[in-house]
C-alpha atoms as a PDB file:
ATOM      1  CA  UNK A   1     -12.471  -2.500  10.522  1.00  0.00           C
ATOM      2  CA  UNK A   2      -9.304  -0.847  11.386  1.00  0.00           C
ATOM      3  CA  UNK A   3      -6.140  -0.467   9.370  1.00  0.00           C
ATOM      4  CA  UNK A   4      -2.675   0.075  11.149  1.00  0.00           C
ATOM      5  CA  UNK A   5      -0.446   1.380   8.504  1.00  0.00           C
ATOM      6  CA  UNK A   6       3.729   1.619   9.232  1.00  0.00           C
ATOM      7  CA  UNK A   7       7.144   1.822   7.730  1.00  0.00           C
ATOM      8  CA  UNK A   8       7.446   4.709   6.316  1.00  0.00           C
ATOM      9  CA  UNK A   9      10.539   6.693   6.708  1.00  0.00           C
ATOM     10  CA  UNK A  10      13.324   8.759   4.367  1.00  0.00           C
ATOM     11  CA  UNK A  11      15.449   6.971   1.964  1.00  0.00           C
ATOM     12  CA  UNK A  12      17.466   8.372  -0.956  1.00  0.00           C
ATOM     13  CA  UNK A  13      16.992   7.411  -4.366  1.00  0.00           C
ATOM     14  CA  UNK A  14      17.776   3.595  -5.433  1.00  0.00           C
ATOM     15  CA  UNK A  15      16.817   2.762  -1.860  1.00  0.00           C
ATOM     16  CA  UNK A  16      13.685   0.317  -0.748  1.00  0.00           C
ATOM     17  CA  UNK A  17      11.621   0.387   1.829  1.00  0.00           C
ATOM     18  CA  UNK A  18       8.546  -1.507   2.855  1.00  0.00           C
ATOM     19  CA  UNK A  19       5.345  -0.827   4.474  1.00  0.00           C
ATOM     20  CA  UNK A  20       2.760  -2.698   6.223  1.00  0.00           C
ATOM     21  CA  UNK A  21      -0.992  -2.783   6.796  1.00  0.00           C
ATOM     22  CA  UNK A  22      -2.546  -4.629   9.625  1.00  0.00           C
ATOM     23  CA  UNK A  23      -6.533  -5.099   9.497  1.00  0.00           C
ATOM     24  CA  UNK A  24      -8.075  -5.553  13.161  1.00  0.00           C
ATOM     25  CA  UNK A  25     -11.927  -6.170  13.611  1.00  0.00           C
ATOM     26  CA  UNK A  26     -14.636  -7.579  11.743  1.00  0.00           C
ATOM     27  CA  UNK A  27     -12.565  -8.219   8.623  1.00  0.00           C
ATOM     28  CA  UNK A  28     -14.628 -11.140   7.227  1.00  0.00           C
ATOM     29  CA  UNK A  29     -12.749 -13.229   4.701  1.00  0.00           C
ATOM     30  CA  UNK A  30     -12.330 -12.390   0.693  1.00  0.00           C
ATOM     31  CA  UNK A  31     -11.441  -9.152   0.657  1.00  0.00           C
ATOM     32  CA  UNK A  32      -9.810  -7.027  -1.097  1.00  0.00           C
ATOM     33  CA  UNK A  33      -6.635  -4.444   0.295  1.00  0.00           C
ATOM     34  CA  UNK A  34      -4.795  -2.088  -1.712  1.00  0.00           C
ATOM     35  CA  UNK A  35      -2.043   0.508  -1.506  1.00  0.00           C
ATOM     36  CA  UNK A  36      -2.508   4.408  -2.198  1.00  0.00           C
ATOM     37  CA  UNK A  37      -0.187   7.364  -2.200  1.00  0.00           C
ATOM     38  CA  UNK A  38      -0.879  10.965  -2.070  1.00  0.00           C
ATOM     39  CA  UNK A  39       1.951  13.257  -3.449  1.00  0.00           C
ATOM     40  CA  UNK A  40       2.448  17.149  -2.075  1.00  0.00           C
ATOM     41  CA  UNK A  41       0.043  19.195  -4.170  1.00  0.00           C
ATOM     42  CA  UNK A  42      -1.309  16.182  -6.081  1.00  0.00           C
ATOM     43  CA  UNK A  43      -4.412  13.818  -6.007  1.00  0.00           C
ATOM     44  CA  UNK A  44      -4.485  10.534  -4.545  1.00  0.00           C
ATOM     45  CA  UNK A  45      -3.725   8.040  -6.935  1.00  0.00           C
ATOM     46  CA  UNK A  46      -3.528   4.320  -6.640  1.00  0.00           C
ATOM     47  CA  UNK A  47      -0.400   1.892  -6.116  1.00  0.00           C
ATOM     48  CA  UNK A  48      -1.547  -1.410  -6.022  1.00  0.00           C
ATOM     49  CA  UNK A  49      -4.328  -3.873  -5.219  1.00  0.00           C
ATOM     50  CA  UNK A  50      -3.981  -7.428  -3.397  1.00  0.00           C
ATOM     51  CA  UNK A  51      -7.253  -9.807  -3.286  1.00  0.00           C
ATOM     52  CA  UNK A  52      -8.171 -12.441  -1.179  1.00  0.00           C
ATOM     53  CA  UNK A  53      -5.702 -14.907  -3.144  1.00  0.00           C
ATOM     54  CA  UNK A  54      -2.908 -14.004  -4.478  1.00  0.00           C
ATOM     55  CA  UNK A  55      -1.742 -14.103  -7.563  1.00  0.00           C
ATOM     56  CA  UNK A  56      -3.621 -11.357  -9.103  1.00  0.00           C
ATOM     57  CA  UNK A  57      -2.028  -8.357  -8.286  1.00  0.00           C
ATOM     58  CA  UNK A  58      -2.573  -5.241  -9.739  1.00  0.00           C
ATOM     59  CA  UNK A  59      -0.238  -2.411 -10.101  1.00  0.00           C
ATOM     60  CA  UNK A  60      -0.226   1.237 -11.151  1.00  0.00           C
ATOM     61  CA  UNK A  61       2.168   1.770 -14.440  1.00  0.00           C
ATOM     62  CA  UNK A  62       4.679   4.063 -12.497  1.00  0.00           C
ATOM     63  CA  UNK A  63       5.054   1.229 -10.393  1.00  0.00           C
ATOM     64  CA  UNK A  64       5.571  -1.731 -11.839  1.00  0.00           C
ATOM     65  CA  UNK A  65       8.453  -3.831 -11.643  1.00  0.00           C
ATOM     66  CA  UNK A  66       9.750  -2.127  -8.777  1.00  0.00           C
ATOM     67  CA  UNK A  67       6.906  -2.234  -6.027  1.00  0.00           C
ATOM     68  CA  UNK A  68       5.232  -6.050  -4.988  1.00  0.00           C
ATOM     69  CA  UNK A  69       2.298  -5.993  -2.722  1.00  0.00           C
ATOM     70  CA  UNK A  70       1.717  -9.243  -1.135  1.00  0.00           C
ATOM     71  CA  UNK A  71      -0.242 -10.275   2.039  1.00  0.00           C
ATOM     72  CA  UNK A  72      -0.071 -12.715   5.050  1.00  0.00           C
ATOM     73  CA  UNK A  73      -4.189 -13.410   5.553  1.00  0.00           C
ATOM     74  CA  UNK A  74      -3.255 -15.136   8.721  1.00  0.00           C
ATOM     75  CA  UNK A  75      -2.243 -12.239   9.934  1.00  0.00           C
ATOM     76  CA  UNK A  76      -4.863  -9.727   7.983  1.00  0.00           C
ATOM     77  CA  UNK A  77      -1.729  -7.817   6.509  1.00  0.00           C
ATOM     78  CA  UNK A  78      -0.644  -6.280   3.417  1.00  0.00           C
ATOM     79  CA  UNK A  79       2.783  -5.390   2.209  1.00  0.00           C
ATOM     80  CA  UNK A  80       4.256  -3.040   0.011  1.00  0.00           C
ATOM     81  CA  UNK A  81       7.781  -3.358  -0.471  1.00  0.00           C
ATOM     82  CA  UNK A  82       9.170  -0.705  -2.775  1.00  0.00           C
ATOM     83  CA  UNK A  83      12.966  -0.672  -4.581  1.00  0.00           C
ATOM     84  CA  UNK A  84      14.566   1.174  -6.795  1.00  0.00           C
ATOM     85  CA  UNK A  85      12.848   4.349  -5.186  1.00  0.00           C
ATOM     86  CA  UNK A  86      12.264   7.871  -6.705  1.00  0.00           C
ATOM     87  CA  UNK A  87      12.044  10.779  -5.861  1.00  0.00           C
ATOM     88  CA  UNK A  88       8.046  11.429  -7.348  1.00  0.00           C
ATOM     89  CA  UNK A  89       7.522   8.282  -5.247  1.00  0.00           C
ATOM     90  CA  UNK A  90       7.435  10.984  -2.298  1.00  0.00           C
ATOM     91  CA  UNK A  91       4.184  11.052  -0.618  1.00  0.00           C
ATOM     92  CA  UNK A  92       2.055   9.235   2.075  1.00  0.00           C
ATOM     93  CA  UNK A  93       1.053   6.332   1.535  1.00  0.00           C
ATOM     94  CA  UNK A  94      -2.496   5.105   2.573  1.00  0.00           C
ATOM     95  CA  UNK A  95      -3.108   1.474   2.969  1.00  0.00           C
ATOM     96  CA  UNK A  96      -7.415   0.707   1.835  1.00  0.00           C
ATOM     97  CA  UNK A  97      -9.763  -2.483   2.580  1.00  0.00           C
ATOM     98  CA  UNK A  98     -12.457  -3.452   0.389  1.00  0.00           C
ATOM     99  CA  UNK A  99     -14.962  -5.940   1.568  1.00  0.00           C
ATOM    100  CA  UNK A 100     -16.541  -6.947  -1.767  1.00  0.00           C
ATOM    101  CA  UNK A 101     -13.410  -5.906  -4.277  1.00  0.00           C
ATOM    102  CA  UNK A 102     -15.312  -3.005  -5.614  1.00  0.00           C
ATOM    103  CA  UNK A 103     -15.375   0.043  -3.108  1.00  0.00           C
ATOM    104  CA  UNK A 104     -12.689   0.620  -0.444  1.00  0.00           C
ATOM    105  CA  UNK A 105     -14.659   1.119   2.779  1.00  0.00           C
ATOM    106  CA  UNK A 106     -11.872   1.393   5.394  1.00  0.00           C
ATOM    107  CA  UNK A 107      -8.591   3.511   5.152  1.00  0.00           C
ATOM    108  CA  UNK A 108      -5.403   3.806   7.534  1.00  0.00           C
ATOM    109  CA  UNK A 109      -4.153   6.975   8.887  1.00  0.00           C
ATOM    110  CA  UNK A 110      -0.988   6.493   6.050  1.00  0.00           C
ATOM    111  CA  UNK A 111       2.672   6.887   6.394  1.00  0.00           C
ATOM    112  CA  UNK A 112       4.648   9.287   4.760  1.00  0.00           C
ATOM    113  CA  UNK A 113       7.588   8.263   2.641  1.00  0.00           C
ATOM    114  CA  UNK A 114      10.163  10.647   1.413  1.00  0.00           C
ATOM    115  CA  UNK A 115      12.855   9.464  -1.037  1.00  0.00           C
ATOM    116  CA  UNK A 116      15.655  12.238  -1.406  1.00  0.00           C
ATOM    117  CA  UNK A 117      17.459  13.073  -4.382  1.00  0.00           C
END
């Protein structure tokens, strides 16, 4: 599986952007994609989480209520659209697939999103 990762860019504070994740290969059907982010000097942390059906997203707490992950499974893509950005939301941003829901297996080559003060 391969994972195509793009929109990234530089936006100021308040602004939105959103990213997408295409999946190309043997994706299979019922899994899982998510959204990471790696700040400057920090750990990768997680964003959000997508399954097969949606409906049950799942969303960090710094996060919520301003970032939606959704996906079209015709297409084997995941978004991540993203208001009201901040500043700490600065990092790049790595787009996962998980065939069973449990481990991510696959990872994109991420995007890097900067939101200015």
């Amino acid at each position: 599986v391969q994972l195509q990762a793009s929109g990234g860019g530089l936006v100021q504070a308040g602004g939105s952007l959103r990213l997408s994740c295409t999946a190309s290969g043997r994706t299979g059907r019922s899994y899982v994609m998510g959204w990471f982010r790696r700040a400057p000097g920090k750990e990768r942390e997680f964003v959000a989480r997508e399954p097969w059906r949606s409906g049950s997203s799942t969303y960090a707490e710094s996060v919520k209520g301003r970032f939606t992950i959704s996906r079209d499974n015709a297409k084997d893509t995941v978004y991540l659209t993203m208001h009201s950005l901040k500043p700490e939301d600065t990092g790049v941003y790595y787009c996962a697939f998980s065939p069973s829901g449990s481990v991510y297996r696959y990872w994109g080559q991420g995007t890097l999103v900067t939101v200015s003060s």
